[in-house]
PDB file of N, CA and C in Angstrom:
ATOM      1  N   UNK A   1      49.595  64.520  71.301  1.00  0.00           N
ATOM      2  CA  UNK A   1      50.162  64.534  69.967  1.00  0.00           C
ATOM      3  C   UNK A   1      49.446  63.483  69.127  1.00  0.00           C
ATOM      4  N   UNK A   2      49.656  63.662  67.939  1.00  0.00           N
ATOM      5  CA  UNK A   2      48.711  62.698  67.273  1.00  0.00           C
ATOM      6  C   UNK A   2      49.677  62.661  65.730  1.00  0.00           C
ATOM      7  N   UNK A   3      49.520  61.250  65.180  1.00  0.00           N
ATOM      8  CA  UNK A   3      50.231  61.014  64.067  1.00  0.00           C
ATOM      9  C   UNK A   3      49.953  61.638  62.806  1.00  0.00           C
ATOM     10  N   UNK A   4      50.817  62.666  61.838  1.00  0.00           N
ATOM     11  CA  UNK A   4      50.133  63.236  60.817  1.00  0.00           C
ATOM     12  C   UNK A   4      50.324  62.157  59.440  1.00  0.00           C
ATOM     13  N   UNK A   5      50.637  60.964  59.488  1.00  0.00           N
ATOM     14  CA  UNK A   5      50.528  60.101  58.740  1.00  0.00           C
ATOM     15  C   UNK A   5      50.885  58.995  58.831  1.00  0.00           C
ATOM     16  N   UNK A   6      50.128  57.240  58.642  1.00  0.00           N
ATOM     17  CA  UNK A   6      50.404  56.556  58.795  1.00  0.00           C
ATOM     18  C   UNK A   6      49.987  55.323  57.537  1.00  0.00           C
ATOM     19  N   UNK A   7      50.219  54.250  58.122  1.00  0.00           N
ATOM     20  CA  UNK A   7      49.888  53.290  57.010  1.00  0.00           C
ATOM     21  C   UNK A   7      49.282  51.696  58.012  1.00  0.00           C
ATOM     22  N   UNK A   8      48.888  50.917  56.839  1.00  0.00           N
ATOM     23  CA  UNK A   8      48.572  49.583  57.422  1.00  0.00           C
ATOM     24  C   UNK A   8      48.357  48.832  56.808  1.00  0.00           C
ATOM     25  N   UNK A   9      48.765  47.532  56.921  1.00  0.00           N
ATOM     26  CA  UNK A   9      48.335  46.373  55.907  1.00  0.00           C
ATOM     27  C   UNK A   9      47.103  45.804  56.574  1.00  0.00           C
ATOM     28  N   UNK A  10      46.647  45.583  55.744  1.00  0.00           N
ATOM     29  CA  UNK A  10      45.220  44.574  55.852  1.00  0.00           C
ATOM     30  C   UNK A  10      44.696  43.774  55.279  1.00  0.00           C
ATOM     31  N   UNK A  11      44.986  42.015  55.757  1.00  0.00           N
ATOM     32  CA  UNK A  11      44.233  40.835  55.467  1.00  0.00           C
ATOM     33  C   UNK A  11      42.476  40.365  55.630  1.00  0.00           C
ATOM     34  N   UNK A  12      42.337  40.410  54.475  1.00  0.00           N
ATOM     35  CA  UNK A  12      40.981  40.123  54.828  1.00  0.00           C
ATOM     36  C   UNK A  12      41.133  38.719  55.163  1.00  0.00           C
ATOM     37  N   UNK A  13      39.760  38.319  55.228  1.00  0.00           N
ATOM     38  CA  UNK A  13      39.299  36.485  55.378  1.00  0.00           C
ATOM     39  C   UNK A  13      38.826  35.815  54.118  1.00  0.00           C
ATOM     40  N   UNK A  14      38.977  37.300  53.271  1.00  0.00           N
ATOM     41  CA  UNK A  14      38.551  36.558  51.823  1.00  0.00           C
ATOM     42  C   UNK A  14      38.987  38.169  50.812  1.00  0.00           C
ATOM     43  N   UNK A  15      39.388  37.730  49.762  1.00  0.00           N
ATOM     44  CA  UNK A  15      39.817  38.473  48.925  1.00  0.00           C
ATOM     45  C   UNK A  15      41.302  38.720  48.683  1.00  0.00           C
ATOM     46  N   UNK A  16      41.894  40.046  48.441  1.00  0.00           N
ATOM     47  CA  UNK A  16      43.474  40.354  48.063  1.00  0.00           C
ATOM     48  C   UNK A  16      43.762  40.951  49.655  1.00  0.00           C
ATOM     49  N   UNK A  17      44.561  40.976  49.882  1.00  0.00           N
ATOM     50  CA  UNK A  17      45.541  41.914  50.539  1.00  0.00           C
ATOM     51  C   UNK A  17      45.774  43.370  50.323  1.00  0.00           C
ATOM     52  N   UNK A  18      45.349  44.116  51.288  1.00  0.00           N
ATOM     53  CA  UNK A  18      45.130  45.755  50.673  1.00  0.00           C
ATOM     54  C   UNK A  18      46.396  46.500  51.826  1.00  0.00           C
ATOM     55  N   UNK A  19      47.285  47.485  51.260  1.00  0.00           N
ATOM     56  CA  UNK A  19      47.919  48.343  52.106  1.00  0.00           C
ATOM     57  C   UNK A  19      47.210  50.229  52.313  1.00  0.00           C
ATOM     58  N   UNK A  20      46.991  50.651  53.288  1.00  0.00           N
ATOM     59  CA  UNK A  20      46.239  51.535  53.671  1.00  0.00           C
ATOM     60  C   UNK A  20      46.962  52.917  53.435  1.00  0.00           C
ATOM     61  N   UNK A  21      47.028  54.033  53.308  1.00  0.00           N
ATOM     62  CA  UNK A  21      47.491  54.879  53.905  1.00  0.00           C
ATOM     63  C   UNK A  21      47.100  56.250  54.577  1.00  0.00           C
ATOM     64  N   UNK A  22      46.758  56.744  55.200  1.00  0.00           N
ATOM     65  CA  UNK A  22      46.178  58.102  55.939  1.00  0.00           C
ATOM     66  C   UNK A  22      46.726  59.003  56.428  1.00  0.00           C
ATOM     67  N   UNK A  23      46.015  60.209  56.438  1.00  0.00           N
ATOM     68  CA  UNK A  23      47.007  61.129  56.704  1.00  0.00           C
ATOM     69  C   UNK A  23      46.052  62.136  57.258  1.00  0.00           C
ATOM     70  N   UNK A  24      46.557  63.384  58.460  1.00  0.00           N
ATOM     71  CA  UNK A  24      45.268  64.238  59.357  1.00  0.00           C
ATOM     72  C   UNK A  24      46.034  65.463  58.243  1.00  0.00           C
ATOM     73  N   UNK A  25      46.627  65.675  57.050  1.00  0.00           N
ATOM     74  CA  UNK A  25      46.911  66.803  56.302  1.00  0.00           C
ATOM     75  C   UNK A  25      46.203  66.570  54.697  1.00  0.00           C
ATOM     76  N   UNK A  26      46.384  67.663  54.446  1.00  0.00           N
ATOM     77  CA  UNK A  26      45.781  67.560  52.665  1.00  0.00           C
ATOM     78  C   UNK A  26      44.632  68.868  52.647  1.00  0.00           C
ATOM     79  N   UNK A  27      45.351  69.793  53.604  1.00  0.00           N
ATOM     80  CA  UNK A  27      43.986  71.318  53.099  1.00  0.00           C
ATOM     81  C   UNK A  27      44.697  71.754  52.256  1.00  0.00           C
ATOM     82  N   UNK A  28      44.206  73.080  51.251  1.00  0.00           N
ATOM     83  CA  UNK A  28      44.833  73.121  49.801  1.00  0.00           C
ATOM     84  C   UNK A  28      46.195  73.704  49.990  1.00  0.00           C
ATOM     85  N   UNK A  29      46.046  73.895  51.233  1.00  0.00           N
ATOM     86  CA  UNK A  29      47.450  75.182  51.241  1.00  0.00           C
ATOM     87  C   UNK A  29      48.598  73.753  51.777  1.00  0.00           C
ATOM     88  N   UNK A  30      48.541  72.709  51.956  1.00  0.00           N
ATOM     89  CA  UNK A  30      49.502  71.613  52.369  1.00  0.00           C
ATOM     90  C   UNK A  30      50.065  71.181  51.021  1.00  0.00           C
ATOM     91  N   UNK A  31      49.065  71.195  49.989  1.00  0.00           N
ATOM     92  CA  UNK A  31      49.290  71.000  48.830  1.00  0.00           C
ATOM     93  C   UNK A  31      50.858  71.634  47.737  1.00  0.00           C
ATOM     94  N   UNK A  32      50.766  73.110  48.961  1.00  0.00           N
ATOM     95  CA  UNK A  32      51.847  73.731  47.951  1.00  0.00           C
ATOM     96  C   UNK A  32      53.082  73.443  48.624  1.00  0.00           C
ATOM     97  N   UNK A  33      53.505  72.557  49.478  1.00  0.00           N
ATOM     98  CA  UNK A  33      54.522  71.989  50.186  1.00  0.00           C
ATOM     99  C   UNK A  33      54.966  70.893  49.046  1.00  0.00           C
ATOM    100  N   UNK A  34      56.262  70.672  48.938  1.00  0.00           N
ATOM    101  CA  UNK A  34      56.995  69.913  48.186  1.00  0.00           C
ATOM    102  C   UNK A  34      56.980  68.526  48.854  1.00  0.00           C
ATOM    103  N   UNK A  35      57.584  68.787  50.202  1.00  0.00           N
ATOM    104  CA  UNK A  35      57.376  67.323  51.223  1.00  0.00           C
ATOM    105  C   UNK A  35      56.293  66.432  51.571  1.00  0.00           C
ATOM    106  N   UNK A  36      54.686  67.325  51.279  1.00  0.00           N
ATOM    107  CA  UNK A  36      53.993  67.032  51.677  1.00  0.00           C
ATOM    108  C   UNK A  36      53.137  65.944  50.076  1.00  0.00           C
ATOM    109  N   UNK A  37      53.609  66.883  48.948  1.00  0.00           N
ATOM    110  CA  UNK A  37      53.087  66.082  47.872  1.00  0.00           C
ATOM    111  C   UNK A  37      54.307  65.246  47.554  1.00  0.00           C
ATOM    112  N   UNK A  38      54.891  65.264  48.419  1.00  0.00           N
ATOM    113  CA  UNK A  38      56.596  64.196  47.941  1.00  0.00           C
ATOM    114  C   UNK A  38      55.659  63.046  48.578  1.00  0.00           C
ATOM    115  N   UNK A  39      55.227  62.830  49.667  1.00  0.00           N
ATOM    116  CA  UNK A  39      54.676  61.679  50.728  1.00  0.00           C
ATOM    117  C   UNK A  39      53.725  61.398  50.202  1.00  0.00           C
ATOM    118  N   UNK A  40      52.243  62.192  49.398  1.00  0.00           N
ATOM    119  CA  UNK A  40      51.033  61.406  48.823  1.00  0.00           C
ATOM    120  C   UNK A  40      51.636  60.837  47.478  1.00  0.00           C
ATOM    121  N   UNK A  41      52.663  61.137  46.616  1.00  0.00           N
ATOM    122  CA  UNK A  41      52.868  60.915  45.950  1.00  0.00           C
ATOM    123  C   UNK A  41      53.633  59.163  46.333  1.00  0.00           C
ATOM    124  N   UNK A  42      54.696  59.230  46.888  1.00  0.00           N
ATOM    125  CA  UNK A  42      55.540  57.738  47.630  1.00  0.00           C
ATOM    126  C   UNK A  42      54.449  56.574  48.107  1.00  0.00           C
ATOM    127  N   UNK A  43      53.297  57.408  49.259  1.00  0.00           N
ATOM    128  CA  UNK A  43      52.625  56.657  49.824  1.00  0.00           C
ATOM    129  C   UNK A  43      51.599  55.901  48.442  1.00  0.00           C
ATOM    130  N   UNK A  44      51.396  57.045  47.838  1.00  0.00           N
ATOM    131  CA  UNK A  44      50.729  55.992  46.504  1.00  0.00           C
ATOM    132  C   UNK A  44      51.245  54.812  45.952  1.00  0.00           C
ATOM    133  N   UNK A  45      52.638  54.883  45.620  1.00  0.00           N
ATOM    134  CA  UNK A  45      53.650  54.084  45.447  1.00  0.00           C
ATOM    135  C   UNK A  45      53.405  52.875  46.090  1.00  0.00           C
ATOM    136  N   UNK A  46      53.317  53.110  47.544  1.00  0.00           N
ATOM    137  CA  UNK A  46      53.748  52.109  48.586  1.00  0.00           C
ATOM    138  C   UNK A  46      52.075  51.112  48.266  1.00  0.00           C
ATOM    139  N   UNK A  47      51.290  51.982  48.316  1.00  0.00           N
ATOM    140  CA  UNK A  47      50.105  51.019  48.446  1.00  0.00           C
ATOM    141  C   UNK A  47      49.360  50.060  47.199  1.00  0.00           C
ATOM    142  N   UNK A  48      50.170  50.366  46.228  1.00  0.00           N
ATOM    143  CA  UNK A  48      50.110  49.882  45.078  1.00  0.00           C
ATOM    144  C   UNK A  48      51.128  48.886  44.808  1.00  0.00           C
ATOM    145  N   UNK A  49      51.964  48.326  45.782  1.00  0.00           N
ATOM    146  CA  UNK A  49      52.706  47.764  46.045  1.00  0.00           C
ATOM    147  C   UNK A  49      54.798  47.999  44.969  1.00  0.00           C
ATOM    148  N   UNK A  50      54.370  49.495  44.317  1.00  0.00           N
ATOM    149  CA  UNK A  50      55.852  49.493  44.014  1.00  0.00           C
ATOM    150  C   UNK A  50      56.356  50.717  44.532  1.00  0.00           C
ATOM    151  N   UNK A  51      57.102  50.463  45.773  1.00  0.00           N
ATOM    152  CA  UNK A  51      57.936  50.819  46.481  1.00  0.00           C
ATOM    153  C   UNK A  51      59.133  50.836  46.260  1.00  0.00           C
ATOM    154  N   UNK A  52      59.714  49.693  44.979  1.00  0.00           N
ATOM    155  CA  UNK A  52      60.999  49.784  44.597  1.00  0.00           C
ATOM    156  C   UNK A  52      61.008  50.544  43.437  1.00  0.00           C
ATOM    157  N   UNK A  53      59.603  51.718  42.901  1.00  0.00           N
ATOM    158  CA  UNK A  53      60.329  52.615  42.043  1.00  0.00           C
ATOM    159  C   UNK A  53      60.076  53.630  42.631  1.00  0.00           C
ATOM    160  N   UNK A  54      60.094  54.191  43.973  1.00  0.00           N
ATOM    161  CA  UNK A  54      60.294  54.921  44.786  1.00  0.00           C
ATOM    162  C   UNK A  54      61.907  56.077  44.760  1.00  0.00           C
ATOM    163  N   UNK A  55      61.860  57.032  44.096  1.00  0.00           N
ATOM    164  CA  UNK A  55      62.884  57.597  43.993  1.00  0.00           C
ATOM    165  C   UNK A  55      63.346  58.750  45.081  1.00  0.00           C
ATOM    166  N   UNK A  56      64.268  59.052  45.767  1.00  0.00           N
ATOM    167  CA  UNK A  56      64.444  60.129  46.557  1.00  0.00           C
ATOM    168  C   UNK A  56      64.329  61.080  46.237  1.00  0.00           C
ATOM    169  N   UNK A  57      64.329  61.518  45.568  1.00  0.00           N
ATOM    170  CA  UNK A  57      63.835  62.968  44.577  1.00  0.00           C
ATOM    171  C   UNK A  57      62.980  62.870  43.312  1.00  0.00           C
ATOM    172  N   UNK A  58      61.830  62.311  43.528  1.00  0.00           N
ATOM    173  CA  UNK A  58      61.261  62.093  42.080  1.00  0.00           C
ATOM    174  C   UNK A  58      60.544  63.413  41.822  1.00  0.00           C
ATOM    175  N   UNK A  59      60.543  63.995  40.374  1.00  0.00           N
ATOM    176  CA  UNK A  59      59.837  65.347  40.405  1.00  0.00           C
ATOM    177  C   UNK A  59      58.002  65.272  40.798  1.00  0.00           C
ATOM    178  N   UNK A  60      57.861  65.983  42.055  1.00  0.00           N
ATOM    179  CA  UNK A  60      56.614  66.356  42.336  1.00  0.00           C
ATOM    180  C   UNK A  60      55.789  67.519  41.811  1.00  0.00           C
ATOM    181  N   UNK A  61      56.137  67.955  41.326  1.00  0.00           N
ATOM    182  CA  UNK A  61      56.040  69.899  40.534  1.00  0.00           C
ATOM    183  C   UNK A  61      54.078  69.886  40.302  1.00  0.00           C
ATOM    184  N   UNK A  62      53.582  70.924  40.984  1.00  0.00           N
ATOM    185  CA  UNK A  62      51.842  71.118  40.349  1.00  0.00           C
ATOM    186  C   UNK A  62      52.099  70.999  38.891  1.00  0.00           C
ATOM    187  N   UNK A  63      50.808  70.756  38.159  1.00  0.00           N
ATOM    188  CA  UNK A  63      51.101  71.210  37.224  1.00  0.00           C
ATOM    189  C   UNK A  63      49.823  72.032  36.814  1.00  0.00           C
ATOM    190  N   UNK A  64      50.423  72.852  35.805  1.00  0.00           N
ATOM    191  CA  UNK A  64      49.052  73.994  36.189  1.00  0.00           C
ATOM    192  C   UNK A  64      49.274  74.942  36.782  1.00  0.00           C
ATOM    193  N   UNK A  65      48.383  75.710  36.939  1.00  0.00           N
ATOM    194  CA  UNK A  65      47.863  76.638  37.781  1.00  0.00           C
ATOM    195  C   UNK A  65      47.236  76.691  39.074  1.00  0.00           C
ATOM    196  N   UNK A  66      47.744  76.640  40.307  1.00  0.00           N
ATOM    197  CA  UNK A  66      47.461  76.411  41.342  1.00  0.00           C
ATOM    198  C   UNK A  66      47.507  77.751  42.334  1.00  0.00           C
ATOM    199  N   UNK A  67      46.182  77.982  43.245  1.00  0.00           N
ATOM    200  CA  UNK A  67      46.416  79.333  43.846  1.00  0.00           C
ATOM    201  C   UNK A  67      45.054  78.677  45.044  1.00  0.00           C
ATOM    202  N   UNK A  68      45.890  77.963  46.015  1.00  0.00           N
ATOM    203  CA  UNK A  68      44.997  77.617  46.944  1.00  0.00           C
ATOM    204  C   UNK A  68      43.898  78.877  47.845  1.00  0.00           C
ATOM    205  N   UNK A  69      43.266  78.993  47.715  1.00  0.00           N
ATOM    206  CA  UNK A  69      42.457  78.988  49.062  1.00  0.00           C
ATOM    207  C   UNK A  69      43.029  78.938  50.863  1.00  0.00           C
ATOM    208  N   UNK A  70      43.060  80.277  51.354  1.00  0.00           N
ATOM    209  CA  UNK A  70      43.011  79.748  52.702  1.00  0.00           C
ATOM    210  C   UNK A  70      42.755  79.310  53.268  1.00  0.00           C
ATOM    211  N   UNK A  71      43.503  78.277  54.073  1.00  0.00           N
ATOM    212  CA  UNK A  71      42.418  77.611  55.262  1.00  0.00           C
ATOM    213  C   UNK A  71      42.177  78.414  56.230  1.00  0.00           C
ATOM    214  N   UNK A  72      40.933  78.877  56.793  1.00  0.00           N
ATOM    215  CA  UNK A  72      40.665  79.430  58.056  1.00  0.00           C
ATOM    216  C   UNK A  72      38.929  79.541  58.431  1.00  0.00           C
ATOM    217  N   UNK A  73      39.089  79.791  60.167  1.00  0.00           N
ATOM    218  CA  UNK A  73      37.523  80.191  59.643  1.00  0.00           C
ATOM    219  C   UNK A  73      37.332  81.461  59.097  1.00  0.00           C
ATOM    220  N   UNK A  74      35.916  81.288  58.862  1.00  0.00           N
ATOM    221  CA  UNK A  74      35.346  82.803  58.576  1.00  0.00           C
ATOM    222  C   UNK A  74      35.552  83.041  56.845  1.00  0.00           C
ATOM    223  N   UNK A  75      36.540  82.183  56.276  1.00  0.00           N
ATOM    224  CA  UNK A  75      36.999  81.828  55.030  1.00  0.00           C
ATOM    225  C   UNK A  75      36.233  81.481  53.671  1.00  0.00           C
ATOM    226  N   UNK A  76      35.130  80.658  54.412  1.00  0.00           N
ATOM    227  CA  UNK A  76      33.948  80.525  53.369  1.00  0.00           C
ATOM    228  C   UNK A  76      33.254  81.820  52.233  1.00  0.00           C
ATOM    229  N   UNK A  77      33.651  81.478  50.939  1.00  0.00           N
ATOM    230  CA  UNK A  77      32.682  82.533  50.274  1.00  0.00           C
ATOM    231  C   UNK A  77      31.813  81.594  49.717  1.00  0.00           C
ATOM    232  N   UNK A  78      30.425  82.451  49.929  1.00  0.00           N
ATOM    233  CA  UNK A  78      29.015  82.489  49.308  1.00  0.00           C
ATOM    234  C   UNK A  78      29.160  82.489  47.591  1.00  0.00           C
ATOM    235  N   UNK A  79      28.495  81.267  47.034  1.00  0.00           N
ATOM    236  CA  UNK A  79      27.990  81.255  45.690  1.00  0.00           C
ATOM    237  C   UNK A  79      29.398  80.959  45.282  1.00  0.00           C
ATOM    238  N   UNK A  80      30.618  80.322  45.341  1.00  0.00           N
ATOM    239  CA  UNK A  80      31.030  79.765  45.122  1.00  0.00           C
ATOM    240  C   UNK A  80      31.424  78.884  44.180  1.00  0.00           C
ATOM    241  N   UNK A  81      31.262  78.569  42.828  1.00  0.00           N
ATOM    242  CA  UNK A  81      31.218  77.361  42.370  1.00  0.00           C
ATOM    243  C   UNK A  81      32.091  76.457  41.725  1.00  0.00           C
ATOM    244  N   UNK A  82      32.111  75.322  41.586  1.00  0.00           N
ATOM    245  CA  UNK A  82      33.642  74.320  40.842  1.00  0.00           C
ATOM    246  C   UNK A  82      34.218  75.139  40.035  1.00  0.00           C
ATOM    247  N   UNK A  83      33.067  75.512  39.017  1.00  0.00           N
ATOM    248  CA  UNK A  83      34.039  75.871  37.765  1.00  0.00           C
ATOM    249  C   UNK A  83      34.791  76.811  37.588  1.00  0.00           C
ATOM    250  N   UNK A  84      34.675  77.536  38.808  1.00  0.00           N
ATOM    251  CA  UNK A  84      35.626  78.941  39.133  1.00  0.00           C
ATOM    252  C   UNK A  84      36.873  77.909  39.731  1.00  0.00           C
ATOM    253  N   UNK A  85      37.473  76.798  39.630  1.00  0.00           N
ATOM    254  CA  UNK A  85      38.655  75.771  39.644  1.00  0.00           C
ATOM    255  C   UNK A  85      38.869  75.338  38.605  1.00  0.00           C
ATOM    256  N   UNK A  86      37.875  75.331  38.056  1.00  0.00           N
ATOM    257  CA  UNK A  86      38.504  74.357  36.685  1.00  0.00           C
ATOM    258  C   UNK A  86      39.682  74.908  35.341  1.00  0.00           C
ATOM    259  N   UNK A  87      40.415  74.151  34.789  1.00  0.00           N
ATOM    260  CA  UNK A  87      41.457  74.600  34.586  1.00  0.00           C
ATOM    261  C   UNK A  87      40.761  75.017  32.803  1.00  0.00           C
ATOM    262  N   UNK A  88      41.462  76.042  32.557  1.00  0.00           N
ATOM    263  CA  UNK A  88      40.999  76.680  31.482  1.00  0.00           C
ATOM    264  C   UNK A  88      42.200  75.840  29.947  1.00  0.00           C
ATOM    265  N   UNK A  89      41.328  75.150  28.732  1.00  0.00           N
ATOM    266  CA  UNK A  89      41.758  74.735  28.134  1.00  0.00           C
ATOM    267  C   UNK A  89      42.658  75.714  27.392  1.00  0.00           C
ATOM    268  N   UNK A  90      43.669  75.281  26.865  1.00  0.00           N
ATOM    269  CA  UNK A  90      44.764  76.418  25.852  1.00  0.00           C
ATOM    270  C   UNK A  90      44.481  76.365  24.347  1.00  0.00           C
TER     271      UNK A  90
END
């Protein structure tokens, strides 16, 4: 088994004090999970050191237009490019 997210503080020998956070999730389709952008969203929180405006339900909502991509193999399409993501101005 292996941890799907963790954290860490870290003292250097010179400089600030940095808090870490990592995670083995974040393919696009994790993205459309509420819990999962509830946690990058908190953990941001945490490592920026305000944790006390950490809300139990703070709204996470995409915004936009979002239509992930499968993860799988064999999944890759040819010619591909960003701007077939990019969000179309109104």
């Amino acid at each position: 088994m292996m941890p799907i997210a963790w954290v860490k503080s870290y003292s250097p020998s010179e400089g600030k004090k940095a808090r870490i956070f990592s995670t083995t999730m974040g393919s696009s389709q994790d993205l459309e999970n509420e819990g999962f952008r509830r946690l990058l969203v908190n953990a941001s929180y945490w490592c920026i050191g305000l944790e006390d405006k950490i809300e139990g339900k703070s709204k996470v909502d995409i915004v936009g237009e979002f239509k992930p991509r499968k993860f799988a193999f064999g999944g890759f399409e040819k010619e591909l490019k960003p701007d077939v993501h990019a969000m179309k101005a109104e």
